[in-house]
Each structure stands twice: as C-alpha cells, then as structure tokens.
C-alpha atoms as a PDB file:
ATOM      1  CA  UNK A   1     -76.166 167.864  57.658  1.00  0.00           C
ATOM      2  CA  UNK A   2     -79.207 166.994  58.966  1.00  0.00           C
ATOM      3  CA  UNK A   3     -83.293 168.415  58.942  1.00  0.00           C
ATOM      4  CA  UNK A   4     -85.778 169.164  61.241  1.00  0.00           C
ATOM      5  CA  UNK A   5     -88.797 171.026  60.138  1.00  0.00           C
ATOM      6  CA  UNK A   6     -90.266 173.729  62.114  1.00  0.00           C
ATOM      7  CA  UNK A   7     -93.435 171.766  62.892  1.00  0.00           C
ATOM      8  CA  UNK A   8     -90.938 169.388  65.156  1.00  0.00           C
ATOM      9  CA  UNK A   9     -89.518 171.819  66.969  1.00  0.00           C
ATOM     10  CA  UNK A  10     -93.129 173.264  67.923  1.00  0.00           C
ATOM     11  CA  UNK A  11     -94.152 175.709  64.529  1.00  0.00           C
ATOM     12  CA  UNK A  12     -97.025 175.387  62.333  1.00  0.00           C
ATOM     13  CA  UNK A  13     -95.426 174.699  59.271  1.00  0.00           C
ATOM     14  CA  UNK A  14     -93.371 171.560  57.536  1.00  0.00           C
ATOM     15  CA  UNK A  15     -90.548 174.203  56.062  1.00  0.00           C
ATOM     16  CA  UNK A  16     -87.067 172.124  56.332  1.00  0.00           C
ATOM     17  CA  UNK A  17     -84.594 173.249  58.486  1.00  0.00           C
ATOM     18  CA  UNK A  18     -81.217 172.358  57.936  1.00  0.00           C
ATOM     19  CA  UNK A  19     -77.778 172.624  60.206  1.00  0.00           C
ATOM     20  CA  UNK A  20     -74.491 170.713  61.093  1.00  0.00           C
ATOM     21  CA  UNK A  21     -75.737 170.428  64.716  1.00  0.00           C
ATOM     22  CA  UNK A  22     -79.208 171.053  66.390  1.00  0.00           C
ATOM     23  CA  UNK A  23     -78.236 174.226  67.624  1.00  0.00           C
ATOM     24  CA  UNK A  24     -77.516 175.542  64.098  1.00  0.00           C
ATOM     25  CA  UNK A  25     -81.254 174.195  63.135  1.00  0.00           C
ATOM     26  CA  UNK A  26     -82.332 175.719  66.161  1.00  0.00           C
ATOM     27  CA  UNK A  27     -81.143 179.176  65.286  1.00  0.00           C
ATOM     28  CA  UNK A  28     -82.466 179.165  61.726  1.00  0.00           C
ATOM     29  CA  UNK A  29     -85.845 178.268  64.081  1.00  0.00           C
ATOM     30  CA  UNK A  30     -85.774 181.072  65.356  1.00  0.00           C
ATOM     31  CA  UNK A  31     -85.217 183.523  62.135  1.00  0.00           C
ATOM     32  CA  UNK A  32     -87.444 181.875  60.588  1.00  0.00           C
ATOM     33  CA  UNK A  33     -90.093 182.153  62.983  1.00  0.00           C
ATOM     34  CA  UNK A  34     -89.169 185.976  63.547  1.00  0.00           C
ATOM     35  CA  UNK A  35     -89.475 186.267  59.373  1.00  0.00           C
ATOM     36  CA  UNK A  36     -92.799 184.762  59.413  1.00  0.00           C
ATOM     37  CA  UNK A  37     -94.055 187.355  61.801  1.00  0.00           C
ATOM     38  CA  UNK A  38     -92.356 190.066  60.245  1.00  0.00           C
ATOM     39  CA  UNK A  39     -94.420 189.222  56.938  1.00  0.00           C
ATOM     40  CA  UNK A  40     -97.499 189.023  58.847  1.00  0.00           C
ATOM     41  CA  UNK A  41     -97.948 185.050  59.339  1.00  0.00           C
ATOM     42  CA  UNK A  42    -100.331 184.583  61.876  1.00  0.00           C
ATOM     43  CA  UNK A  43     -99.700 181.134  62.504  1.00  0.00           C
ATOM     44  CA  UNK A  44     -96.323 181.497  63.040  1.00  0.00           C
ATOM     45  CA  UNK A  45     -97.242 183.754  66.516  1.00  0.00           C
ATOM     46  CA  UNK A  46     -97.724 181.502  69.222  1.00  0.00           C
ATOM     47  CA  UNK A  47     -94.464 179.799  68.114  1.00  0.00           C
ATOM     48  CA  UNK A  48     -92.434 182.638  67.968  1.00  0.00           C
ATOM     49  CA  UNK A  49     -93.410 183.720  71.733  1.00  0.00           C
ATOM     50  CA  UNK A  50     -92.281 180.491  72.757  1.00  0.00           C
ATOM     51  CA  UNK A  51     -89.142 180.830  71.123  1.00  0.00           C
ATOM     52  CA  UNK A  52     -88.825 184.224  72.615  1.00  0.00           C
ATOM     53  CA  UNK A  53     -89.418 182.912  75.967  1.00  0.00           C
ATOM     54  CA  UNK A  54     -86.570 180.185  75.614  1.00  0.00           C
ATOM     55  CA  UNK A  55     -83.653 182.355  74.805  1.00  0.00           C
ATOM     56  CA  UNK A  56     -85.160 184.993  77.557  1.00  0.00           C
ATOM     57  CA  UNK A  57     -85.376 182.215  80.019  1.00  0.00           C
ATOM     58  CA  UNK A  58     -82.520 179.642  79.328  1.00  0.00           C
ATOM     59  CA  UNK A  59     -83.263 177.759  82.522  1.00  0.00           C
ATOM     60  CA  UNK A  60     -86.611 176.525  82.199  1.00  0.00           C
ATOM     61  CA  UNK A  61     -85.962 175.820  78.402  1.00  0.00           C
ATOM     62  CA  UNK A  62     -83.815 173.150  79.208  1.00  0.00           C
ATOM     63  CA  UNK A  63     -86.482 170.081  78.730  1.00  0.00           C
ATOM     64  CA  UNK A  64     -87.062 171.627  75.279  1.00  0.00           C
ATOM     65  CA  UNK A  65     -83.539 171.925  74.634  1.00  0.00           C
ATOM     66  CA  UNK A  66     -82.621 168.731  75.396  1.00  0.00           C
ATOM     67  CA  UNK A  67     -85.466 167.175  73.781  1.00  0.00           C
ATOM     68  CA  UNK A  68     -84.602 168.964  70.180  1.00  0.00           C
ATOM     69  CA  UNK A  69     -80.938 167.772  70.986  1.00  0.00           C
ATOM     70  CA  UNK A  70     -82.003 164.375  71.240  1.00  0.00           C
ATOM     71  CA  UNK A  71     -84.498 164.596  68.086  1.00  0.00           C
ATOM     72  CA  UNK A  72     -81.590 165.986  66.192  1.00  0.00           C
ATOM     73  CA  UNK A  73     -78.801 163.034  67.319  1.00  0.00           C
ATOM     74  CA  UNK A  74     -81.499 160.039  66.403  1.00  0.00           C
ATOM     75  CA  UNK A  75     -82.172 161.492  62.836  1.00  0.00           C
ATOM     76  CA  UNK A  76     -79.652 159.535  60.470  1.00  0.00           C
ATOM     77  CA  UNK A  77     -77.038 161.303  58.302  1.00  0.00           C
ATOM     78  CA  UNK A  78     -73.900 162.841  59.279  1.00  0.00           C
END
C-alpha cells in the first residue's frame, strides 16, 4: 500500500489517499473530490473539474497520468 494525498495529485487538501497501485489512489481522487462537492466544499471545485476533464478527455490527460504514475512508483513501501 502506498499514499498520496489529494494536494499531490492537484486538490486543496492534505487528506491521505491510499491504494495498491496509483490508479486505485487515483480513483478514490476522484470520489473524494466528487464527495467534497457534494457537501458543499468550495475548495474542492476547481479540482474536481479537472478531474472531470481527465476521465472525459483520456488523451490529453496523459502527462498527468503519467506523472501521478511516476509519483506513485518513487514513494517507498510495497
């Protein structure tokens, strides 16, 4: 298991996000983020559009992508 906290992968907050791979942390993002708005954080917002926009437009997302896969294979652990 290994963390990444939503401020890393572009959020306003330091909440811990925890997967198996980076595409499990990148998932719990992404509810998270849509949770946040739901309950009427603000700050949460801009994030959450640019989540939306990544898993509406998979191509250009790719640098992002890539660059949370890499963040998440340098961090130690398993």
């Amino acid at each position: 298991m290994k963390t990444l906290t939503c401020r890393q992968l572009g959020g306003p907050c330091d909440l811990a996000l925890t997967g198996e791979t980076a595409d499990d942390i990148i998932k719990a993002q992404d509810r998270h983020l849509r949770e946040a708005v739901r309950g009427g954080d603000v700050a949460h917002g801009p994030a959450h559009e640019d989540m939306k926009g990544r898993w509406r437009h998979p191509l250009r997302a790719m640098g992002w992508y890539r660059e949370t896969k890499k963040a998440f294979a340098d961090l130690p652990g398993a």
